[in-house]
Structure formats: C-alpha cells, structure tokens
N, C-alpha and C. Protein backbone atom coordinates (compact mmCIF):
# COMPACT_ATOMS: atom_id res chain seq x y z
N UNK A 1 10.48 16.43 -2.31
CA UNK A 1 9.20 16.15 -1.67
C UNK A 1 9.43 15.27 -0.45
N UNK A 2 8.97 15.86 0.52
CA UNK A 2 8.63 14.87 1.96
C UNK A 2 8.51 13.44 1.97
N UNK A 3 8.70 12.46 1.69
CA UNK A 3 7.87 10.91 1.75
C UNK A 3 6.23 11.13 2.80
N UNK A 4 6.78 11.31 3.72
CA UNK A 4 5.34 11.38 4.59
C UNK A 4 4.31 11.87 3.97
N UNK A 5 4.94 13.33 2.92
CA UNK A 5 3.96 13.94 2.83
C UNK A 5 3.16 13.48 1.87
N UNK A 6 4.09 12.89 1.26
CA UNK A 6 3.52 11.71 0.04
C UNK A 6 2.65 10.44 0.21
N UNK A 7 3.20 9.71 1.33
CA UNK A 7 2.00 8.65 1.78
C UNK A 7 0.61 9.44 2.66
N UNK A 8 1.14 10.80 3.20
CA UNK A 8 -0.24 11.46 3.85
C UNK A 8 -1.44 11.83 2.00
N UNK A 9 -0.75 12.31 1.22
CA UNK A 9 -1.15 12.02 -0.11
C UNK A 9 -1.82 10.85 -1.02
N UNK A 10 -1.19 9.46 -0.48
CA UNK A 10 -2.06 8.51 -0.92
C UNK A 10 -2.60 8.13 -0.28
N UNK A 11 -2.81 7.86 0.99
CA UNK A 11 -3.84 7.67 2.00
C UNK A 11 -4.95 8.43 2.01
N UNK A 12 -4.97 9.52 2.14
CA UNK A 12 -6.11 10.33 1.42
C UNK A 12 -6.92 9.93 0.49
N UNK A 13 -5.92 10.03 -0.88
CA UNK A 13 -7.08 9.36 -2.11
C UNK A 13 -7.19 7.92 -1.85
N UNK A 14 -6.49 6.89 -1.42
CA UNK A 14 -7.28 5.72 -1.23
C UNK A 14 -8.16 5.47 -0.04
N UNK A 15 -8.35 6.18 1.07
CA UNK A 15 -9.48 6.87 1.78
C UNK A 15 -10.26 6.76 0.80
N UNK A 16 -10.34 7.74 0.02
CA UNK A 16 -11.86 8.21 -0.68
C UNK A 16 -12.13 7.18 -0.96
N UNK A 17 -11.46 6.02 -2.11
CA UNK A 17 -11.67 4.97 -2.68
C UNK A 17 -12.54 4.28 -1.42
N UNK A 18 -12.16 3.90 0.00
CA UNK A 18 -12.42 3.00 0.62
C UNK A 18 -14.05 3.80 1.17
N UNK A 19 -13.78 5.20 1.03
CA UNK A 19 -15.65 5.75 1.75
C UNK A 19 -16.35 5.43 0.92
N UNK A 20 -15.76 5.22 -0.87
CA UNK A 20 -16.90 5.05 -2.09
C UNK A 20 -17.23 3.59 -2.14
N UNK A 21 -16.35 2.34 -1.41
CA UNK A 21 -17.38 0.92 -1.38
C UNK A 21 -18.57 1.14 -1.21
N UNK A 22 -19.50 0.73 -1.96
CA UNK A 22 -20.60 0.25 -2.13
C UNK A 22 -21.01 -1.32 -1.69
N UNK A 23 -20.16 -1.99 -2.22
CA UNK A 23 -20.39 -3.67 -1.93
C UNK A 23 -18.98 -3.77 -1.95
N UNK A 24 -18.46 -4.47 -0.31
CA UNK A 24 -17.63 -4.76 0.61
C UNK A 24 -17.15 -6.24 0.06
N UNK A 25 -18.38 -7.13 -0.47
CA UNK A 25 -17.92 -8.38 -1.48
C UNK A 25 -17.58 -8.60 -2.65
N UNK A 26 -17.48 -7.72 -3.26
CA UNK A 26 -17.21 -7.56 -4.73
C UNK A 26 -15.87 -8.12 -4.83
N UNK A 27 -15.45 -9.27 -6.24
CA UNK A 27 -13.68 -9.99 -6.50
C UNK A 27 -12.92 -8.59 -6.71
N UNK A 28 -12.11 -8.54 -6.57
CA UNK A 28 -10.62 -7.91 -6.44
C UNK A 28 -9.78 -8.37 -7.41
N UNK A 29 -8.97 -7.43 -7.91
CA UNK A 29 -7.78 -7.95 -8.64
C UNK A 29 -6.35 -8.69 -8.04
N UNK A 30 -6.88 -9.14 -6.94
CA UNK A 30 -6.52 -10.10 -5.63
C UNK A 30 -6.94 -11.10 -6.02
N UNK A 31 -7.06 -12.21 -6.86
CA UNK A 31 -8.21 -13.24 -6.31
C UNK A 31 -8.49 -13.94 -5.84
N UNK A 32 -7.48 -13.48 -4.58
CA UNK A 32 -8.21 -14.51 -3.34
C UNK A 32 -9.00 -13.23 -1.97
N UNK A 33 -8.79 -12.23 -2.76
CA UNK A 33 -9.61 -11.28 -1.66
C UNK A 33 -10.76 -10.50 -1.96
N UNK A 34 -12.06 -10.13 -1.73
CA UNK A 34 -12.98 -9.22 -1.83
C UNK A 34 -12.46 -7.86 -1.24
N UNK A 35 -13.13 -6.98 -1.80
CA UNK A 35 -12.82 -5.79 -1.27
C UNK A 35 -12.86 -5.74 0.58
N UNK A 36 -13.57 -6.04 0.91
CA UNK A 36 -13.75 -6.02 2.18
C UNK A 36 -12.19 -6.39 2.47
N UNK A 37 -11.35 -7.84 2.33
CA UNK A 37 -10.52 -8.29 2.91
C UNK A 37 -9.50 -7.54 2.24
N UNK A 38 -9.68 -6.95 1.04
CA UNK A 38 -8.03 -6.13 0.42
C UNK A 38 -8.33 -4.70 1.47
N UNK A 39 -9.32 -4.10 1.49
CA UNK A 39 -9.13 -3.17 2.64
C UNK A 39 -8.61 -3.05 4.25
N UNK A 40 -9.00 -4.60 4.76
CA UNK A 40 -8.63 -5.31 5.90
C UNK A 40 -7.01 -5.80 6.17
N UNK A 41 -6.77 -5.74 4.98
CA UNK A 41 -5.71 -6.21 4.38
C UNK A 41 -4.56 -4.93 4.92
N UNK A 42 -5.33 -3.90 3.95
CA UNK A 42 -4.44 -2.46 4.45
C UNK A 42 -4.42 -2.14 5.75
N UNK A 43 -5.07 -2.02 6.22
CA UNK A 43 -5.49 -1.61 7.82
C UNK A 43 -4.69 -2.59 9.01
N UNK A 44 -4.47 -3.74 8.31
CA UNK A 44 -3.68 -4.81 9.39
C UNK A 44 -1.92 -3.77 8.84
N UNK A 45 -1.82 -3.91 7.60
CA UNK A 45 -0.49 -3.35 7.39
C UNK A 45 -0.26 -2.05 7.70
N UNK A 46 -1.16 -1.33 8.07
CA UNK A 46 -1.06 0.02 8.85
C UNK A 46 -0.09 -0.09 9.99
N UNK A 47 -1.32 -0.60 10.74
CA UNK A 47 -0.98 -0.80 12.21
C UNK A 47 0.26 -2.17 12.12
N UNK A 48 0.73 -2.83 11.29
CA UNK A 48 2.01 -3.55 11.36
C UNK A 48 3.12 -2.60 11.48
N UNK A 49 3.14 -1.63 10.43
CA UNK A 49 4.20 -0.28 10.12
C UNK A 49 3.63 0.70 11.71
N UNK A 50 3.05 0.39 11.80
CA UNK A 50 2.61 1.76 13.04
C UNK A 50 3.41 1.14 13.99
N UNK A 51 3.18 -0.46 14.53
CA UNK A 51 3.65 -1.20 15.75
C UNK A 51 5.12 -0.94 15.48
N UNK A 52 5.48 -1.52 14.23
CA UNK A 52 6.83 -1.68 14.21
C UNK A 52 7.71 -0.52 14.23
N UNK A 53 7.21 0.75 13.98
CA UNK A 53 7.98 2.31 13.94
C UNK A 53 7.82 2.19 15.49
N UNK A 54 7.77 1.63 16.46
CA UNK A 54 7.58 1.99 17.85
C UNK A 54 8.41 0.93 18.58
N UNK A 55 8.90 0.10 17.46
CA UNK A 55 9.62 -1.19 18.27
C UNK A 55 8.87 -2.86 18.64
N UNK A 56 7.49 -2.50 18.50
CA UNK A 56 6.47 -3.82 18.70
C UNK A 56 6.59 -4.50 17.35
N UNK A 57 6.67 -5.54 17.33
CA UNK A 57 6.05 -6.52 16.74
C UNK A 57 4.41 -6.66 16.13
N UNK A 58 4.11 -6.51 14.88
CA UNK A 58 3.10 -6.58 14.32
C UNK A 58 2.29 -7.47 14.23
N UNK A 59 1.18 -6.93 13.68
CA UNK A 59 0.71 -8.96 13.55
C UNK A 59 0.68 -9.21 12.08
N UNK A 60 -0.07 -10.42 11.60
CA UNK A 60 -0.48 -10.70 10.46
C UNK A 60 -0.65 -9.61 9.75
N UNK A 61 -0.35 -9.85 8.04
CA UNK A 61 -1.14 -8.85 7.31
C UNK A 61 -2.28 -10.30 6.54
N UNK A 62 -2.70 -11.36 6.63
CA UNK A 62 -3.59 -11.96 6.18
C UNK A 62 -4.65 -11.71 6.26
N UNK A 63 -5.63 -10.97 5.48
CA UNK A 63 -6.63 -10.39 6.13
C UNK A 63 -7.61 -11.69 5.97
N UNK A 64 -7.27 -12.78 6.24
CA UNK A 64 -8.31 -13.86 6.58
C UNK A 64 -8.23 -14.52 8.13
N UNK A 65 -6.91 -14.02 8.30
CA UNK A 65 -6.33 -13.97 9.83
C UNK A 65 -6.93 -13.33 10.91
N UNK A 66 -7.67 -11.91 10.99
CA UNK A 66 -7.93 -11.13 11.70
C UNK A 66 -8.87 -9.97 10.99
N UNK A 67 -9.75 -9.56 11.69
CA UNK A 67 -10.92 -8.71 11.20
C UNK A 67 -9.92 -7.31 12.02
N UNK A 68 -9.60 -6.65 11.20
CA UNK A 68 -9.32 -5.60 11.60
C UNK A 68 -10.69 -4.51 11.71
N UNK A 69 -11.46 -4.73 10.70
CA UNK A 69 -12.44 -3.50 10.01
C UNK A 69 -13.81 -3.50 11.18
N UNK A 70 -14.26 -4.63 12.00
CA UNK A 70 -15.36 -4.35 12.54
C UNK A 70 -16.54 -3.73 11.79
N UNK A 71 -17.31 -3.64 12.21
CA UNK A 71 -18.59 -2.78 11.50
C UNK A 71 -18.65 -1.73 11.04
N UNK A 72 -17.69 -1.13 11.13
CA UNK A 72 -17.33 0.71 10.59
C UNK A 72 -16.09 0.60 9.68
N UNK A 73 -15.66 -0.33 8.09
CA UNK A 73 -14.63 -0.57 7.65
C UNK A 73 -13.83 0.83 7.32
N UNK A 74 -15.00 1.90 6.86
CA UNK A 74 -14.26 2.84 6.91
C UNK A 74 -13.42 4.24 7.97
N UNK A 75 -14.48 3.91 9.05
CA UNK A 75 -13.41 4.37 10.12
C UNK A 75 -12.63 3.66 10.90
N UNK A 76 -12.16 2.58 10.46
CA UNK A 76 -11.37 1.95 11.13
C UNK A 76 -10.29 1.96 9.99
N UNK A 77 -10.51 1.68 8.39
CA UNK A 77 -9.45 2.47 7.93
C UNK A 77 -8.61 3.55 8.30
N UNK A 78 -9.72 5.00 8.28
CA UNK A 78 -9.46 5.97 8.82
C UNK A 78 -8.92 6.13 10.07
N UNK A 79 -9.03 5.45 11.27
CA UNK A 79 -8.07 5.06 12.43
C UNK A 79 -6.56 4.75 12.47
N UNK A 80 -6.61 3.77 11.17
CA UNK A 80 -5.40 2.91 11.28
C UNK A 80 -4.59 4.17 10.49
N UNK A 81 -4.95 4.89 9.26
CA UNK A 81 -4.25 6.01 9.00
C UNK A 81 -3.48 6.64 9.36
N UNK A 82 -4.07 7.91 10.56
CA UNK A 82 -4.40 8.16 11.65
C UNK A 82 -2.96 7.71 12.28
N UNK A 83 -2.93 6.93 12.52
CA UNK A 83 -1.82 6.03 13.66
C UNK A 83 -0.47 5.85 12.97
N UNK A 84 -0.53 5.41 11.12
CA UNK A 84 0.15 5.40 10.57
C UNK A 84 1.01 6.30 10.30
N UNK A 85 0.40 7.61 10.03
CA UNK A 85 1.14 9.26 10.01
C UNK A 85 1.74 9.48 11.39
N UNK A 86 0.91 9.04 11.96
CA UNK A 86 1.58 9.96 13.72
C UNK A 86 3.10 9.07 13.96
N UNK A 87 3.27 7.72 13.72
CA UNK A 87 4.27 7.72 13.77
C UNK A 87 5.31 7.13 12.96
N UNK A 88 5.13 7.74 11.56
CA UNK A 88 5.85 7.93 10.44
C UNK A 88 6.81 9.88 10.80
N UNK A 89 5.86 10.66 11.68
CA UNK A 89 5.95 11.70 11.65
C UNK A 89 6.08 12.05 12.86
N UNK A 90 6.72 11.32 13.83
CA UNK A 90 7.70 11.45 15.06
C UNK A 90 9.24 11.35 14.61
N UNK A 91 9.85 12.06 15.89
CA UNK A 91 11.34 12.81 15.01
C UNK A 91 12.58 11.12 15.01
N UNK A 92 12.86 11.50 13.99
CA UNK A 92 13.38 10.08 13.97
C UNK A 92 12.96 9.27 13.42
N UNK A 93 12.08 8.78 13.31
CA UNK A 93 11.14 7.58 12.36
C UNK A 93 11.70 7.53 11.14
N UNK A 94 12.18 8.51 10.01
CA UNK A 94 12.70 8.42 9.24
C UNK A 94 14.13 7.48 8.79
N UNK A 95 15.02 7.38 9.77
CA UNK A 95 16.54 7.25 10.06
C UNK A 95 16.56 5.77 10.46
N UNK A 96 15.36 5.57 11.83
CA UNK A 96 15.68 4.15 12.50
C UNK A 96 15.52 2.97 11.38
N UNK A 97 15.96 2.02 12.36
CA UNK A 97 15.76 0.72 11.47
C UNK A 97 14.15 -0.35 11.67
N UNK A 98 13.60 -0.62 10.83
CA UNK A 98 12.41 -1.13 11.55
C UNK A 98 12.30 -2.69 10.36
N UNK A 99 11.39 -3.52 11.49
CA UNK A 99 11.36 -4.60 10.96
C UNK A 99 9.87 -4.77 10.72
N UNK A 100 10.07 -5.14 9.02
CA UNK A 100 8.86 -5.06 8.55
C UNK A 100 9.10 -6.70 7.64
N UNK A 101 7.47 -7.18 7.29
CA UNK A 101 7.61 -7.76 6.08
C UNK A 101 8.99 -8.02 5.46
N UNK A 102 9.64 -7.36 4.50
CA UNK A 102 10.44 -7.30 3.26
C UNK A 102 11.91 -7.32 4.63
N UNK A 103 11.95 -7.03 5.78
CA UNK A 103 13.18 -7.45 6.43
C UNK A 103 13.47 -6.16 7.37
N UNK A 104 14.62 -5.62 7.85
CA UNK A 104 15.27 -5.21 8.31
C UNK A 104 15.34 -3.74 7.57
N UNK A 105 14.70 -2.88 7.82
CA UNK A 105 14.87 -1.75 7.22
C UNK A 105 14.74 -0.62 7.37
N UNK A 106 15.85 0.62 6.74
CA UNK A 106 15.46 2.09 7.58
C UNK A 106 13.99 2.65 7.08
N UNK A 107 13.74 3.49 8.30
CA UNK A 107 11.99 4.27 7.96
C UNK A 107 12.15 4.62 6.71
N UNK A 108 13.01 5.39 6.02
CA UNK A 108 12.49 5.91 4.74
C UNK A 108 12.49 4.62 3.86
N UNK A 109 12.11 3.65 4.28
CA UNK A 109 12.66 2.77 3.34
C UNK A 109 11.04 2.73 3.28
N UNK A 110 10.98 1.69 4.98
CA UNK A 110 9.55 1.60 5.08
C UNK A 110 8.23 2.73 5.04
N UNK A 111 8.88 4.01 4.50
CA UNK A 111 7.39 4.88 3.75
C UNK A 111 7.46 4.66 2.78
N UNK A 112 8.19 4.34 1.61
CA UNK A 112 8.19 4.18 0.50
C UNK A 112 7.45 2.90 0.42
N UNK A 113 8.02 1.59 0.97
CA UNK A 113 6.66 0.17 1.07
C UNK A 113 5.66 0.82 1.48
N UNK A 114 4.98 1.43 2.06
CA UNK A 114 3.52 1.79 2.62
C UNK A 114 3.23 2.57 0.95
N UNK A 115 3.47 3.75 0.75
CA UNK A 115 3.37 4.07 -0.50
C UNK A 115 3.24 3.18 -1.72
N UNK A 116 4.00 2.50 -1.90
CA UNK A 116 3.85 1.64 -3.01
C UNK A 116 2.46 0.40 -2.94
N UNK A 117 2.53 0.45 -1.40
CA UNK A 117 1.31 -0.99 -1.28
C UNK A 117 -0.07 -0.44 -1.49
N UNK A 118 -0.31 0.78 -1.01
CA UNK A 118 -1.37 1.89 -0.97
C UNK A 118 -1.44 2.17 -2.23
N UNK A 119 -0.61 2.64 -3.17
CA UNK A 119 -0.62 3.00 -4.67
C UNK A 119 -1.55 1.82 -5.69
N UNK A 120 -0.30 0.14 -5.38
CA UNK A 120 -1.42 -0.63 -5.88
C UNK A 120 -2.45 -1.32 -5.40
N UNK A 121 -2.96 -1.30 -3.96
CA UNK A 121 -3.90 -1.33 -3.36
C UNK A 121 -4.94 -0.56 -3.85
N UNK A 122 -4.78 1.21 -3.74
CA UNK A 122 -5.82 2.05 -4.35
C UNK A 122 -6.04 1.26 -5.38
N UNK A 123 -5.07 1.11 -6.31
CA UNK A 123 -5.45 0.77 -7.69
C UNK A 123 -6.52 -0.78 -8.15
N UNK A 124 -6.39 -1.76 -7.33
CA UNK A 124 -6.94 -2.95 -7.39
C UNK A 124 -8.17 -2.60 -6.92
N UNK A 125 -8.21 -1.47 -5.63
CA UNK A 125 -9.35 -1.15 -4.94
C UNK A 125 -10.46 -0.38 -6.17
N UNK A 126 -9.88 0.59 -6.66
CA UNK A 126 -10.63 1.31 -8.00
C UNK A 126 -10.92 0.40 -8.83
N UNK A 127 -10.68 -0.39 -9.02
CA UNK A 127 -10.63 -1.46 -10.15
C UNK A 127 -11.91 -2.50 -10.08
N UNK A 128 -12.11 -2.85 -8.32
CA UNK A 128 -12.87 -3.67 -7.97
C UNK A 128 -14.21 -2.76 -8.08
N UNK A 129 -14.20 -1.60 -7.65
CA UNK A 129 -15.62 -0.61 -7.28
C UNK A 129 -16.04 0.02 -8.31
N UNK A 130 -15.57 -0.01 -9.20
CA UNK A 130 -15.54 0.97 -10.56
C UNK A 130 -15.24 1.91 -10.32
N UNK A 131 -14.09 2.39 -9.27
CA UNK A 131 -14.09 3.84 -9.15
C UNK A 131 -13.05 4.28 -9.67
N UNK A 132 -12.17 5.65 -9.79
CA UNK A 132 -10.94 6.26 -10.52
C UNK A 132 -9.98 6.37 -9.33
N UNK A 133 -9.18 5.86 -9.68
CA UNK A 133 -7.83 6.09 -8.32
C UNK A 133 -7.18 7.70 -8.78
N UNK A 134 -7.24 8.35 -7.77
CA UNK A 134 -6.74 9.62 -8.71
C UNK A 134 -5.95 9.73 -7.50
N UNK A 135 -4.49 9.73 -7.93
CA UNK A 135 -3.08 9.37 -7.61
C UNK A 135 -2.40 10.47 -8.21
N UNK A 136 -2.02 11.46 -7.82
CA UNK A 136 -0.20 12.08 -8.52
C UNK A 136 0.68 11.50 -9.33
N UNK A 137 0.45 11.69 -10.94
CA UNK A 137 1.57 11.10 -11.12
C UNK A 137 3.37 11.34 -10.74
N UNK A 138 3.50 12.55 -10.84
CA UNK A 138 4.72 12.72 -10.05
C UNK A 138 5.28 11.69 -9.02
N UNK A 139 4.00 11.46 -8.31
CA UNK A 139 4.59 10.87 -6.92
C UNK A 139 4.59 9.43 -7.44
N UNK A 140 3.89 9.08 -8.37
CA UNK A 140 3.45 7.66 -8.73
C UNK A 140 5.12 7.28 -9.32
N UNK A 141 5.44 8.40 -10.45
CA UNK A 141 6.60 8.05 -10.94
C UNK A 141 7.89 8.05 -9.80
N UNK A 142 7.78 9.18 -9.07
CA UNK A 142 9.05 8.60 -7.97
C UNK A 142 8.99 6.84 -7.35
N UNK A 143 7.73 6.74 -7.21
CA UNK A 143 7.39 5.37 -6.42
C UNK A 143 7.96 4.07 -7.55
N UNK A 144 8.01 4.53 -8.91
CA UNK A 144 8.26 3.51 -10.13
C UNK A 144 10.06 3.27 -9.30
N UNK A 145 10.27 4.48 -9.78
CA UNK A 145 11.91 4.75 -9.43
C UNK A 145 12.72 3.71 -8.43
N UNK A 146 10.99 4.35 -7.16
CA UNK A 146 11.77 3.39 -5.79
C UNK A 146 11.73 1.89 -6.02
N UNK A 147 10.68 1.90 -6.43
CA UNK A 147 10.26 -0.06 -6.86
C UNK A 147 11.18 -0.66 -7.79
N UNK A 148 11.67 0.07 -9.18
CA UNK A 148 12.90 -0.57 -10.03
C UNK A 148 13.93 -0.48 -9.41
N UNK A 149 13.82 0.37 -8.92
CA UNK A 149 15.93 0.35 -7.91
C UNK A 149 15.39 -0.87 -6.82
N UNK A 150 14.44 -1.21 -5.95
CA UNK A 150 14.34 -2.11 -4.91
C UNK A 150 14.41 -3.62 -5.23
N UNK A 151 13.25 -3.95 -6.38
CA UNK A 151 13.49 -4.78 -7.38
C UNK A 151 14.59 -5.77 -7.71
N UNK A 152 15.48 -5.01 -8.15
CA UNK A 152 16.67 -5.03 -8.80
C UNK A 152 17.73 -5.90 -7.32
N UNK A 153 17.12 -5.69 -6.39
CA UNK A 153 18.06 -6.04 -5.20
C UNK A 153 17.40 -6.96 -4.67
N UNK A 154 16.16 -7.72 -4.67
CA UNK A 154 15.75 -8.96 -4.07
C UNK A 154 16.24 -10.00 -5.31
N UNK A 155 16.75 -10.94 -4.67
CA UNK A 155 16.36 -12.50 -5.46
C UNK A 155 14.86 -12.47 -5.73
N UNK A 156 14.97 -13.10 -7.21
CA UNK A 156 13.52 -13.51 -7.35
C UNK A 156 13.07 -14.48 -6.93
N UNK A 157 12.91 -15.16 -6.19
CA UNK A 157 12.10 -15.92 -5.14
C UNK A 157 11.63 -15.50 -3.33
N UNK A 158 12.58 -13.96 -3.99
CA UNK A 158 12.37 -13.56 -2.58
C UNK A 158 11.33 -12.50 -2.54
N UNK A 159 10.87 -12.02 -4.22
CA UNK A 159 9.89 -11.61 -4.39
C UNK A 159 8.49 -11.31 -4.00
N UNK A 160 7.89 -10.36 -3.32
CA UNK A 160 6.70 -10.64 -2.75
C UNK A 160 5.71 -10.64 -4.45
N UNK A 161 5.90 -9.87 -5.28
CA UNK A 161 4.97 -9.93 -6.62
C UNK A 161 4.97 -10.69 -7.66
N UNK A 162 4.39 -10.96 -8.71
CA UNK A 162 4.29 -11.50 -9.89
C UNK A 162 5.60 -10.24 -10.61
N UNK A 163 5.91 -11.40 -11.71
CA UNK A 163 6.81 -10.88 -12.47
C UNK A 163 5.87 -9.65 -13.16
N UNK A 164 6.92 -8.77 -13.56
CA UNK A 164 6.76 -7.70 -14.86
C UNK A 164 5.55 -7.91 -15.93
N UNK A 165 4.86 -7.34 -15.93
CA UNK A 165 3.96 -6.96 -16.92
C UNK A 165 4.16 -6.24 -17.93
N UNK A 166 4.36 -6.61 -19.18
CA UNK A 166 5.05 -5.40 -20.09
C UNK A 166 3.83 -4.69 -20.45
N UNK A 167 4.11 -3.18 -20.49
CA UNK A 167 2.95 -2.14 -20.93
C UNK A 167 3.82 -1.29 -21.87
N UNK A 168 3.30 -0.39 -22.46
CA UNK A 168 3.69 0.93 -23.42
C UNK A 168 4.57 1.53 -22.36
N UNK A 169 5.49 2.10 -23.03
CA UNK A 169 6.34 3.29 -21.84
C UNK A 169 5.22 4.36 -22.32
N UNK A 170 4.49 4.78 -22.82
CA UNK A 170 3.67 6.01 -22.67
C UNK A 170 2.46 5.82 -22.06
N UNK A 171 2.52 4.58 -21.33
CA UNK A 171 1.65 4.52 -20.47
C UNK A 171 1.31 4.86 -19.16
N UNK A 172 -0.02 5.97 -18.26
CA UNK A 172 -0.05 6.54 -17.38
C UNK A 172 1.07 5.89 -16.47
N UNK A 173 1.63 6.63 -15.67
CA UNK A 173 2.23 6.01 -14.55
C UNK A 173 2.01 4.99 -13.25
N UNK A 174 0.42 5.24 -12.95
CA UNK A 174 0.05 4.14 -12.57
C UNK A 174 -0.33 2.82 -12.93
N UNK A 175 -0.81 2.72 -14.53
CA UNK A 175 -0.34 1.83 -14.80
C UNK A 175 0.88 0.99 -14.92
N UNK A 176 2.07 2.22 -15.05
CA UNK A 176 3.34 1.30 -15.67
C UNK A 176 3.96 0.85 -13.67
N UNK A 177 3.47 1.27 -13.26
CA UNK A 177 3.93 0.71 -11.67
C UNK A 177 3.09 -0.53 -11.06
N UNK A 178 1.54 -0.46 -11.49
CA UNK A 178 0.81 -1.90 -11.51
C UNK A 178 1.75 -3.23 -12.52
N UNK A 179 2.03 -2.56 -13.84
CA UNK A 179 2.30 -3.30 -14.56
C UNK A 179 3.98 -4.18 -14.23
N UNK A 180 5.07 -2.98 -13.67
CA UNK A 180 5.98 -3.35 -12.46
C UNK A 180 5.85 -4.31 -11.84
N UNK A 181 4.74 -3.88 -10.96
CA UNK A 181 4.49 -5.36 -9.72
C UNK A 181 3.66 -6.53 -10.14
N UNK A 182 3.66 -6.56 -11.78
CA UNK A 182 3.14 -7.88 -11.62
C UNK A 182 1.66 -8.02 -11.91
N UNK A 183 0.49 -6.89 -12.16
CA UNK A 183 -0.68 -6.83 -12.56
C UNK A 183 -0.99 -6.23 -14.18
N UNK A 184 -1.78 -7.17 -14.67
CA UNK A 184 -1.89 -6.51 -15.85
C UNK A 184 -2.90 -4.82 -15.85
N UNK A 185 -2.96 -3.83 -16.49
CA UNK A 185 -3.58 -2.82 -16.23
C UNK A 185 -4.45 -2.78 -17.23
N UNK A 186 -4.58 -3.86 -18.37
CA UNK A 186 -5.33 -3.42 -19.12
C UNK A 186 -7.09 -4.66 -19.14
C-alpha cells in the first residue's frame, strides 16, 4: 500500500469527524485542548509537514500559539489537507530528508508521523463529539507496526507520549494504537 494513499485515507475520515463538530468547545481527551484547539492543532501540523516537505521552516504546532482555523474551521482544515497531499505527492517527497518535530527525517518517515497523529487525533476527536472514527484497520495495524518499531528507538524522555496503556491483544486496532501512545481507550 502507498503511504500517501493511506494518509489521503485518514484525512478523509478525520475530515468527516471535523465537518460533524457540533460544539467547537467541548474537553478533549487532550486536557488541555477543546476540540476547536485539537483541530487547530492539526491544521498548524499540516502546514508544518507541508512547509517543511518544501524546505521552509514551520511554525508552532501549539494550537494556543496561533489560530490557524479562522471562522471556517472546517475549510481551513480542508485547505491545510489539500496542501498536505500536494506535497507529500510531488516526485521525491518520499526519499528527501525533512525536518520535522521528532528530528531529522526521510519523507516516508514523515507520512507515517502525519498518519499516526491523524489516527489518534481522529480518535480523541470522535471521542470528544460522540462521533465513530471509522479508520481501516489494516492501515491502523500497519501504523501499530510503524509506532512499535519507532518507539523502540527514542529514549524515553525523548518521548513525545504517555507511556503504554495495557489493553487486550484482541482489542480493535485502534484502540491497541491509542492504547500504544499512551491513552486509555476504555
């Protein structure tokens, strides 16, 4: 499977998630963010991965830092998307090295972080709205794969998540990848 075609895959369904807010203030499984700012949140890290696949320098992902969303949160999601694919999906983007967050790293590295942040993003996002994150598991389980092999190679203090959450191994796959990074799913 493509990676791109895979984050063009979760962007989509967490799209939907972000057209179905209802209330933009509602707590988050963030708790220091409302939905509004975990969506703001994504949209700054869009366009961080967008700047940086081009060689720029990003800005903040604090979404208390900068209003990315303006008055239209969901087409400005939908913008930052948008920008995110186009150049994830210029020739090359895959191979180069780009500096993100987590350091120094090749594109396929950095679709797999966009994927994984989007995965438990959707998921905190469904969580906050009452809505269903409906995610691939296939793709969810490759993303487990990428996150335990990545894992395994930071110091833990160099950690961006909460430790391990233990869940059932027969538990959906999106749970056992929330439960990975550090959120309880139940």
């Amino acid at each position: 499977m493509n990676p791109v075609d895979d984050l063009s895959a979760v962007l989509d369904s967490t799209g939907a998630l972000v057209a179905g807010v209802s209330r933009w203030d509602a707590p988050t499984p963030c708790p220091e963010w409302t939905v509004r700012e975990l969506v703001n949140h994504l949209v700054l890290g869009h366009r961080l991965f967008t700047a940086a696949l081009s060689g720029a320098k990003g800005a903040s992902l604090d979404p208390h830092a900068a209003d990315a969303l303006g008055d239209d949160p969901v087409a400005a999601y939908r913008d930052a998307v948008a920008g995110l694919l186009a150049a994830f999906r210029q020739p090359g983007a895959l191979e180069q090295f780009v500096e993100v967050p987590a350091g120094t790293v090749p594109g396929i590295v950095a679709v797999h972080l966009r994927i994984v942040e989007e995965l438990v993003h959707g998921w905190d996002l469904a969580r906050a709205t009452g809505q269903e994150a409906k995610f691939e598991d296939a793709l969810v389980e490759r993303e487990i794969a990428f996150s335990a092999a990545k894992l395994a190679d930071l110091p833990p203090e160099r950690s961006p998540f909460a430790p391990p959450v233990p869940v059932a191994e027969d538990a959906p796959p999106l749970d056992r990848l929330v439960a990975l990074l550090g959120r309880s799913p139940s």
